[in-house]
C-alpha atoms as a PDB file:
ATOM      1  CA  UNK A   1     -32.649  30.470  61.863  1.00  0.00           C
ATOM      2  CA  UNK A   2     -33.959  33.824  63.217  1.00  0.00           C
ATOM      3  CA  UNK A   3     -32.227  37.039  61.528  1.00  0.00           C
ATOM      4  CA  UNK A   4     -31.171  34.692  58.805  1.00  0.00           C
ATOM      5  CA  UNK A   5     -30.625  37.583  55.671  1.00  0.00           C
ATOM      6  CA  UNK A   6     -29.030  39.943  58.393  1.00  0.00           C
ATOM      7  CA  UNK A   7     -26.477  37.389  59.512  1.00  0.00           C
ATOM      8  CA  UNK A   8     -25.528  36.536  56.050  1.00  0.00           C
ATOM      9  CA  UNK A   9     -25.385  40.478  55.115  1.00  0.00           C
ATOM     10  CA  UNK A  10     -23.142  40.482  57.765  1.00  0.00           C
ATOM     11  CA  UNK A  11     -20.829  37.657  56.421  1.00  0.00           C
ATOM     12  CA  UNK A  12     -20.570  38.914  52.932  1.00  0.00           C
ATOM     13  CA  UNK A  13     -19.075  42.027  54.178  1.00  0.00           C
ATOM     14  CA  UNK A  14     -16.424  40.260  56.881  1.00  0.00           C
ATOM     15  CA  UNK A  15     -13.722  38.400  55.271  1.00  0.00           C
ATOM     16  CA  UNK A  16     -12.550  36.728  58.051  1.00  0.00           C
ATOM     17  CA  UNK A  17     -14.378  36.831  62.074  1.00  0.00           C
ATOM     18  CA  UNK A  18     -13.629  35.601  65.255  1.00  0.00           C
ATOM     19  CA  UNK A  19     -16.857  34.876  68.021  1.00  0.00           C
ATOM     20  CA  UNK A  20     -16.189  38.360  69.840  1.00  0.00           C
ATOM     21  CA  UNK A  21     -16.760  40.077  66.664  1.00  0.00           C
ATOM     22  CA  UNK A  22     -19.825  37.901  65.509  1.00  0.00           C
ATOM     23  CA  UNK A  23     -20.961  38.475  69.399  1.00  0.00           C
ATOM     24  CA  UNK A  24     -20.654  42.265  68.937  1.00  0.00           C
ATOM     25  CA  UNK A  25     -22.806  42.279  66.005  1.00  0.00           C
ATOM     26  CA  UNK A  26     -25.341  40.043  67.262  1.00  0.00           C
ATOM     27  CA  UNK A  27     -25.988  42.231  70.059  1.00  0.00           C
ATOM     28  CA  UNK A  28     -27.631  44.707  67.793  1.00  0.00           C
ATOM     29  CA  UNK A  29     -29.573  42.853  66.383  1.00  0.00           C
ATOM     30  CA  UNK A  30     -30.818  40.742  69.750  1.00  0.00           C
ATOM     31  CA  UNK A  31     -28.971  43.434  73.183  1.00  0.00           C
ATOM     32  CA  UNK A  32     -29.473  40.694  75.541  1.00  0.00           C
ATOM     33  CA  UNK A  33     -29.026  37.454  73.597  1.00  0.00           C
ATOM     34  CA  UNK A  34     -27.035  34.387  75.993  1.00  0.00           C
ATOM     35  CA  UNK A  35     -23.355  33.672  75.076  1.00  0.00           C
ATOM     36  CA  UNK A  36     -24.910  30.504  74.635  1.00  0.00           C
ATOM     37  CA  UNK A  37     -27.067  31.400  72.358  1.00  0.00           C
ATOM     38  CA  UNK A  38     -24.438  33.051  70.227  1.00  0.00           C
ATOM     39  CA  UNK A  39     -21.963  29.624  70.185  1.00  0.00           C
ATOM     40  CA  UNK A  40     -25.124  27.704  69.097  1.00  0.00           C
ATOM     41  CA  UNK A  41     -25.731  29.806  65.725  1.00  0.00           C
ATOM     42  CA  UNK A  42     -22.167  29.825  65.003  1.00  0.00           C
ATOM     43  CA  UNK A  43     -22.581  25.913  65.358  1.00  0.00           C
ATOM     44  CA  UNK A  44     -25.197  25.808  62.739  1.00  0.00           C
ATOM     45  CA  UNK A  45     -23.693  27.737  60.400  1.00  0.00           C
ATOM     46  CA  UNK A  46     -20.885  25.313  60.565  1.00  0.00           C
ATOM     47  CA  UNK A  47     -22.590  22.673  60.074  1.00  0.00           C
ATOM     48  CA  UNK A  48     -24.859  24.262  57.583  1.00  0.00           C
ATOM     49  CA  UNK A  49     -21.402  24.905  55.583  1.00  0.00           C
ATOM     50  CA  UNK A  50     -22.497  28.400  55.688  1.00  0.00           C
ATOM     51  CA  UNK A  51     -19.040  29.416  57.492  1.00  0.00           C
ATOM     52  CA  UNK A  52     -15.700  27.192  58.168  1.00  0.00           C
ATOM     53  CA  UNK A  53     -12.768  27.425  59.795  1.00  0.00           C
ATOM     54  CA  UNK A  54      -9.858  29.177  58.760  1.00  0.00           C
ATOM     55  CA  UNK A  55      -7.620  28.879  61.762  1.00  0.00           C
ATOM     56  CA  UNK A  56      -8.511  28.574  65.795  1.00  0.00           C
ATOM     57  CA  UNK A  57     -10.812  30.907  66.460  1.00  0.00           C
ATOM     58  CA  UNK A  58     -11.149  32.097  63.319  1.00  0.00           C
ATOM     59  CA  UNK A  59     -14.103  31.828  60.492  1.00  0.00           C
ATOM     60  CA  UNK A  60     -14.867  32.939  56.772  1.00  0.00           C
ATOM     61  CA  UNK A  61     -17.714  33.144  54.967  1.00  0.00           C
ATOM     62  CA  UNK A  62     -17.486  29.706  52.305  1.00  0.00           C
ATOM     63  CA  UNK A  63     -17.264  30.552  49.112  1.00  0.00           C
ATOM     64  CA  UNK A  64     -15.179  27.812  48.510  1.00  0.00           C
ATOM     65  CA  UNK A  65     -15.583  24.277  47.959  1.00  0.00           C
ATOM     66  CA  UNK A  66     -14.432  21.635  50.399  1.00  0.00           C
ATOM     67  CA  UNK A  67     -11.907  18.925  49.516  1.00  0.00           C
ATOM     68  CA  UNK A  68     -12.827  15.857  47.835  1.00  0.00           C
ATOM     69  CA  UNK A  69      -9.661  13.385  47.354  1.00  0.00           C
ATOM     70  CA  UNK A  70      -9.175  12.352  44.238  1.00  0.00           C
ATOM     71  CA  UNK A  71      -9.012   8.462  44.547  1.00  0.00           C
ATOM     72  CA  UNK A  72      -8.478   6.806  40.870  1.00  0.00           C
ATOM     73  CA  UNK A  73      -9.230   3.127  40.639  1.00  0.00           C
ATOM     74  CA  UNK A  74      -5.455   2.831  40.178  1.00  0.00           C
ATOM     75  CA  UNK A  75      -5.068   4.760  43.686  1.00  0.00           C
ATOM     76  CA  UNK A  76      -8.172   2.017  45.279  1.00  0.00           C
ATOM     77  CA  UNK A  77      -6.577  -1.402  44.109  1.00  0.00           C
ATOM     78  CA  UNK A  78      -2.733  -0.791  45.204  1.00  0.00           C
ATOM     79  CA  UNK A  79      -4.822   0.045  49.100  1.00  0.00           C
ATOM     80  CA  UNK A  80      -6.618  -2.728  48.500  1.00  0.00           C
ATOM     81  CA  UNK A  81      -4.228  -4.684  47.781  1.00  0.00           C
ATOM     82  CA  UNK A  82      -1.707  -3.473  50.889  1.00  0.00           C
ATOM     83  CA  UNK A  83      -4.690  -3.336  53.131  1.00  0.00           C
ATOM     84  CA  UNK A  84      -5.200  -7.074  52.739  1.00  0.00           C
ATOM     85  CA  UNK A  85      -1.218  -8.152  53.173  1.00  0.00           C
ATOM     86  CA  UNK A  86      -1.030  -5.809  56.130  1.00  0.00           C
ATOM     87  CA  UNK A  87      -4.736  -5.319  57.581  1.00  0.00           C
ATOM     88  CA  UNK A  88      -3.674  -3.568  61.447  1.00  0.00           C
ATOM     89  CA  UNK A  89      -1.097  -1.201  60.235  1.00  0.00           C
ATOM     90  CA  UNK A  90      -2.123   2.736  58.816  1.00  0.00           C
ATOM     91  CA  UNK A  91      -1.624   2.999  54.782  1.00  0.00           C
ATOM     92  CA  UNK A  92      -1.750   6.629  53.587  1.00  0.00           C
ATOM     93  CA  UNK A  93      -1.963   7.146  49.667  1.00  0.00           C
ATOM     94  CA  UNK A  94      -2.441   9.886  47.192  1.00  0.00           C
ATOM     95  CA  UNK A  95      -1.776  10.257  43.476  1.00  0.00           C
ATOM     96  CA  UNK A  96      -0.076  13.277  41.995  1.00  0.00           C
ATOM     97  CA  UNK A  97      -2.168  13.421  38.963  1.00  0.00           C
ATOM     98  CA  UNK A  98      -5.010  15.434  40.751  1.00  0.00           C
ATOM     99  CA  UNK A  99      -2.061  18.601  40.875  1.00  0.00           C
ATOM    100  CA  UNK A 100      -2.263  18.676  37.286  1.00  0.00           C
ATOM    101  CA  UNK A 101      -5.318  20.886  37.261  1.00  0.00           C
ATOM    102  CA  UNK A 102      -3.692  23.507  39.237  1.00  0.00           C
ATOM    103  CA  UNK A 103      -0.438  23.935  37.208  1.00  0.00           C
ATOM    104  CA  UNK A 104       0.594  25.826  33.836  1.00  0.00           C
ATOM    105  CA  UNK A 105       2.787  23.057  32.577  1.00  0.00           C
ATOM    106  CA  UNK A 106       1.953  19.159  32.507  1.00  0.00           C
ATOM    107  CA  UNK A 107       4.500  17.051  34.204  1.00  0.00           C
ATOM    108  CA  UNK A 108       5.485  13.779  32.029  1.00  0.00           C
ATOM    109  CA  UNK A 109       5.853  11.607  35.252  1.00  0.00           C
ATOM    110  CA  UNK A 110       2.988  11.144  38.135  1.00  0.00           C
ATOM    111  CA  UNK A 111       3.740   9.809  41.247  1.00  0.00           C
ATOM    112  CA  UNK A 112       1.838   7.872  43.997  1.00  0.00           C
ATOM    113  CA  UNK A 113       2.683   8.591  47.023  1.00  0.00           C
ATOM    114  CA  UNK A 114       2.192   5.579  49.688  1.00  0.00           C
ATOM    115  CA  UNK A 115       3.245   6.528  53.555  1.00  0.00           C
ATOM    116  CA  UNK A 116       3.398   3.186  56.137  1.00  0.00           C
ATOM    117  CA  UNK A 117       5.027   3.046  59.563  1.00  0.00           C
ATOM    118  CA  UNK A 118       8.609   2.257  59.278  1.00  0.00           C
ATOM    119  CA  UNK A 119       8.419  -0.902  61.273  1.00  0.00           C
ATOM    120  CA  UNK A 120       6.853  -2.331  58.000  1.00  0.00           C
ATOM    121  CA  UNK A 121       8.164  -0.074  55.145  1.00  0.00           C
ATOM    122  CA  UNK A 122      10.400  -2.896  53.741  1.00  0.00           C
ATOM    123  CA  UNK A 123       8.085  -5.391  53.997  1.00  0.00           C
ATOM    124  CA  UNK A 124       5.907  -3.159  51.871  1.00  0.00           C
ATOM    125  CA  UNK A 125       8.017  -2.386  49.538  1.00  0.00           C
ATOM    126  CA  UNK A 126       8.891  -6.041  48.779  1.00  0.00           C
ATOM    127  CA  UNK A 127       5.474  -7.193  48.044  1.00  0.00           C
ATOM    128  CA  UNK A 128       4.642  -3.736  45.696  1.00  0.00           C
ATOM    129  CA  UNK A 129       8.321  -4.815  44.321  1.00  0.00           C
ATOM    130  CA  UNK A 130       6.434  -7.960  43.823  1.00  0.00           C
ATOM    131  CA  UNK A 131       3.806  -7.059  41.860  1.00  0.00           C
ATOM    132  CA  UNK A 132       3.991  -3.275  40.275  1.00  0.00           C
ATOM    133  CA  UNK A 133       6.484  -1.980  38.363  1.00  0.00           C
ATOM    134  CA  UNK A 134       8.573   1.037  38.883  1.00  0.00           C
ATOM    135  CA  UNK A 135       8.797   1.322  42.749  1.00  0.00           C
ATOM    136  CA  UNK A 136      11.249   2.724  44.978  1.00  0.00           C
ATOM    137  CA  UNK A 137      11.651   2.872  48.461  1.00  0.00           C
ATOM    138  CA  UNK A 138      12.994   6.569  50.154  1.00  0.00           C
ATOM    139  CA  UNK A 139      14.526   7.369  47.007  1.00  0.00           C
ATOM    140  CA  UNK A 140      17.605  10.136  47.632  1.00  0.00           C
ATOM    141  CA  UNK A 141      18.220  12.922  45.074  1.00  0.00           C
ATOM    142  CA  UNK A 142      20.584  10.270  43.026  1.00  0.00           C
ATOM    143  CA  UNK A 143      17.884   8.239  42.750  1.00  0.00           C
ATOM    144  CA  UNK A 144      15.228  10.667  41.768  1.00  0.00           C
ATOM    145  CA  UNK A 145      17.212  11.863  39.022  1.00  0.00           C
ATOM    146  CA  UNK A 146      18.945   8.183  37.581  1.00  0.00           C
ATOM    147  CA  UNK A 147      15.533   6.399  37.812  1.00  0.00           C
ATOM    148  CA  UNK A 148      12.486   8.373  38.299  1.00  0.00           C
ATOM    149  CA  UNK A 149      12.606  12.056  36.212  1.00  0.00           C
ATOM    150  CA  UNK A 150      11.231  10.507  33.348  1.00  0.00           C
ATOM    151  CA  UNK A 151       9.311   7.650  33.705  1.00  0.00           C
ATOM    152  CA  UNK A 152       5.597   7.865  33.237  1.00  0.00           C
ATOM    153  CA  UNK A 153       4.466   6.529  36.822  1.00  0.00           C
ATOM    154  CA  UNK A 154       6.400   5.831  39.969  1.00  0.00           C
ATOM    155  CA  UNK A 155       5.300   3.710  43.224  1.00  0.00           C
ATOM    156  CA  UNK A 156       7.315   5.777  46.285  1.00  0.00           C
ATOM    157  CA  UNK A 157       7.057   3.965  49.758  1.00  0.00           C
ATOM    158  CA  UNK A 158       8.046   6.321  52.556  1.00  0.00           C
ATOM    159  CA  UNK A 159       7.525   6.735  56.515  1.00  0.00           C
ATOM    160  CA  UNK A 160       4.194   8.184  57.803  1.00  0.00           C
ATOM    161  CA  UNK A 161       4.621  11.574  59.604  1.00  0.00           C
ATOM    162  CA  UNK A 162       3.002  11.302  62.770  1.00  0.00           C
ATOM    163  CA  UNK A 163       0.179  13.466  63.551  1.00  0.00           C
ATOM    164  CA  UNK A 164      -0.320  14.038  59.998  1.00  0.00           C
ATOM    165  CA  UNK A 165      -3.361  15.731  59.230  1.00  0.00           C
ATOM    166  CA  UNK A 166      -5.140  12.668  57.052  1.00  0.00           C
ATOM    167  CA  UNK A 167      -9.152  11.964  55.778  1.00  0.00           C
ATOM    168  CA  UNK A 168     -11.015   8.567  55.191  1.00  0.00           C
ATOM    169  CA  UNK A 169     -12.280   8.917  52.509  1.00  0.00           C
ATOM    170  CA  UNK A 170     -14.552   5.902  50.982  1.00  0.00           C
ATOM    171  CA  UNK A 171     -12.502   3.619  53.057  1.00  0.00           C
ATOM    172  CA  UNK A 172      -9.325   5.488  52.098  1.00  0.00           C
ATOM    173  CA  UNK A 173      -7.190   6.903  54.109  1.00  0.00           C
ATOM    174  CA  UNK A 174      -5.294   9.614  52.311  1.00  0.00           C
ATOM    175  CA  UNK A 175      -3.358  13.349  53.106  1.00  0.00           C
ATOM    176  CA  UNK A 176      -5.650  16.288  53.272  1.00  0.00           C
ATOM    177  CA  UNK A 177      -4.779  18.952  50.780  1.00  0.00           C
ATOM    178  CA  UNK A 178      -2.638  20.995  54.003  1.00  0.00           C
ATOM    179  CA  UNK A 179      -0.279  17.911  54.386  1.00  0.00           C
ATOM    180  CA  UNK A 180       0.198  18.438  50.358  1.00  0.00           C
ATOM    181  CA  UNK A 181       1.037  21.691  50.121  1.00  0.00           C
ATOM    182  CA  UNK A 182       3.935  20.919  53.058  1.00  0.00           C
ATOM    183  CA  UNK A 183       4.987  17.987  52.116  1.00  0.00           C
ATOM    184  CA  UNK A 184       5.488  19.536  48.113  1.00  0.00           C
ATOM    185  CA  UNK A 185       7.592  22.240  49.601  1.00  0.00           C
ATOM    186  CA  UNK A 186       9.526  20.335  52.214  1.00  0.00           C
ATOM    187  CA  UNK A 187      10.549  16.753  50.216  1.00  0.00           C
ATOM    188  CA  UNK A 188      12.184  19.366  47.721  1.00  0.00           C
ATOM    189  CA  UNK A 189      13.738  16.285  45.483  1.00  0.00           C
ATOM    190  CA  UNK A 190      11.164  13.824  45.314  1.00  0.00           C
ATOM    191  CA  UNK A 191       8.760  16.741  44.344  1.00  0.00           C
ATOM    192  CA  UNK A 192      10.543  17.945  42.102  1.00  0.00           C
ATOM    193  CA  UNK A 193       8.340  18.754  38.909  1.00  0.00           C
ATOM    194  CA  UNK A 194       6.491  20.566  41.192  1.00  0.00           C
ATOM    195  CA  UNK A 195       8.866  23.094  42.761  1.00  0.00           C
ATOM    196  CA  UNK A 196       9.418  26.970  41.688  1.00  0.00           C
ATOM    197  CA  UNK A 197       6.785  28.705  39.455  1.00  0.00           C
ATOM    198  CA  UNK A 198       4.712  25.927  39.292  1.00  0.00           C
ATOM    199  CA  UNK A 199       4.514  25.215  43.103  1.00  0.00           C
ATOM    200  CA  UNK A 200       3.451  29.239  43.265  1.00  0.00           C
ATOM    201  CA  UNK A 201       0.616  27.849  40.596  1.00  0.00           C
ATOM    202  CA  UNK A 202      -0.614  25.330  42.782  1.00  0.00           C
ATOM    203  CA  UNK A 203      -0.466  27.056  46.153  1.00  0.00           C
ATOM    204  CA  UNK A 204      -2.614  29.665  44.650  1.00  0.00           C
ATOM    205  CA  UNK A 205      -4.778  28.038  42.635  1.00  0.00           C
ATOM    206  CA  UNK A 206      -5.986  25.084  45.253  1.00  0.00           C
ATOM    207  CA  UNK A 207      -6.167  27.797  47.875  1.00  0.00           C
ATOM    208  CA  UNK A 208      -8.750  29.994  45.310  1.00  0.00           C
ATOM    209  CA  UNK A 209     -11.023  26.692  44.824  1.00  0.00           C
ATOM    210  CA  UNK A 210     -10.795  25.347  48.306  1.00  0.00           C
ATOM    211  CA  UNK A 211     -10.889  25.632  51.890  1.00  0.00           C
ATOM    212  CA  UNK A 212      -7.607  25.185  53.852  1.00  0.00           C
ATOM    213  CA  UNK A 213      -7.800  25.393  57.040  1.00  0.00           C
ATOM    214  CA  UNK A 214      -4.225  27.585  58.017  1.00  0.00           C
ATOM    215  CA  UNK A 215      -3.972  26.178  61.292  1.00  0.00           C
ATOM    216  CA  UNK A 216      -3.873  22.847  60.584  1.00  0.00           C
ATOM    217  CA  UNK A 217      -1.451  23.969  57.901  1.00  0.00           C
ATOM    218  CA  UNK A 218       0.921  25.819  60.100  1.00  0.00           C
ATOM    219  CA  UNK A 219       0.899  22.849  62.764  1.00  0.00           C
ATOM    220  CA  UNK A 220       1.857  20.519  60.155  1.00  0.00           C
ATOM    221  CA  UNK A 221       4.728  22.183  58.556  1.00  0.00           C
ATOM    222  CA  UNK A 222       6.334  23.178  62.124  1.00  0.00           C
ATOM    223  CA  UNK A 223       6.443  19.374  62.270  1.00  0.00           C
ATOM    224  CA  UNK A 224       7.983  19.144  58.967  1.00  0.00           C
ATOM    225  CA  UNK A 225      10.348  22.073  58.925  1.00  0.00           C
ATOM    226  CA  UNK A 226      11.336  25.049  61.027  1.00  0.00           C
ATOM    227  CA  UNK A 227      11.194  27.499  58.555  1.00  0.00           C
ATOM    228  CA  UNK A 228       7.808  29.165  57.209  1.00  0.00           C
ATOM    229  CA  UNK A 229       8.508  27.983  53.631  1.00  0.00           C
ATOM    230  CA  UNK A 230       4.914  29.544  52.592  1.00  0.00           C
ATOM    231  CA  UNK A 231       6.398  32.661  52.683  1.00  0.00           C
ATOM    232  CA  UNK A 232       8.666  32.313  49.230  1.00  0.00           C
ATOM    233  CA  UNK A 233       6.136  31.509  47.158  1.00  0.00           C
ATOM    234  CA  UNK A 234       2.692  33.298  48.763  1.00  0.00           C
ATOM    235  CA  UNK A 235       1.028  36.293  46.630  1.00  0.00           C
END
């Protein structure tokens, strides 16, 4: 790429940058370079993983490292095992053991999380009921507390979110580290070994070692909540 060091200079000393900034300083380097032009390098970098998004619009120098689900073989053979019994229908999962890493204190209990449309949430249920142990169905706050703080692994079945922002990952379909974050601040009670100092932990800490992209953040949690709950536990 031509003016390779300069551009990179450049990055290390902009946090964040938009196009009309990167556009501004291109020009002094090349005065009468196409807008073109200027879109295609921005392109590259992108998909050099030089730069990513941080919002629309909006780009950062990465430094960071991107997102890589953690998928146990636990996580693999309850999907596989739902994906045959219910082949044409969307299965989201994700285990809460990866959030260890990012807190102070160890939760006792681990949850995995498994998200199906509502038309076949029961059915679900029944054939996990079937063959796991320890799973529960939209638990409420009476049910949290009676029958899950404290045991070692829980199975919860709950309704997909629509539009929620999701990867495939080795065949897996599973939440992107943005839904996380919202859904650990909104679902208050199921989450909640997670909540106060230690949510502030993990917030922080995922945010230092990986790229989140705030837009897709922010468009999630105004379809979660109405309130910017980011805000209590930020710095």
């Amino acid at each position: 790429m031509k003016n390779y060091n300069k551009i990179i200079s450049w990055l290390e000393h902009n946090k964040t940058f938009n196009l009309k900034e990167f556009r501004e300083f291109y020009h002094t380097l090349e005065e009468d370079v196409p807008d073109s032009t200027i879109r295609w390098i921005v392109y590259k970098l992108k998909s050099n993983n030089i730069i990513h998004s941080v919002g629309r619009g909006k780009y950062i120098m990465n430094n960071k490292k991107d997102n890589k689900p953690f998928i146990s073989d636990e996580v693999k053979n309850i999907y596989n095992f739902l994906n045959n019994k219910f082949m044409y229908s969307d299965i989201y999962i994700w285990d809460s053991k990866f959030l260890n890493d990012f807190m102070e204190h160890q939760p006792f209990s681990k949850l995995i999380i498994i998200e199906v449309d509502k038309d076949i949430k029961e059915f679900v249920f029944d054939e996990l009921k079937q063959n796991y142990n320890s799973v529960f169905l939209d638990p409420d706050k009476e049910d949290i507390e009676k029958y899950i703080i404290g045991k070692k692994k829980c199975i919860i079945v709950k309704n997909i979110i629509s539009r929620s922002p999701i990867i495939n990952y080795e065949g897996i379909k599973t939440p992107k580290l943005e839904k996380i974050l919202v859904d650990l601040l909104v679902d208050k009670n199921l989450f909640y070994f997670y909540q106060g100092k230690e949510m502030t932990n993990i917030f922080n800490n995922i945010s230092k070692q990986y790229n989140i992209n705030q837009n897709t953040l922010n468009n999630y949690l105004k379809r979660r909540s109405s309130k910017n709950l980011f805000s209590e536990i930020k710095g």
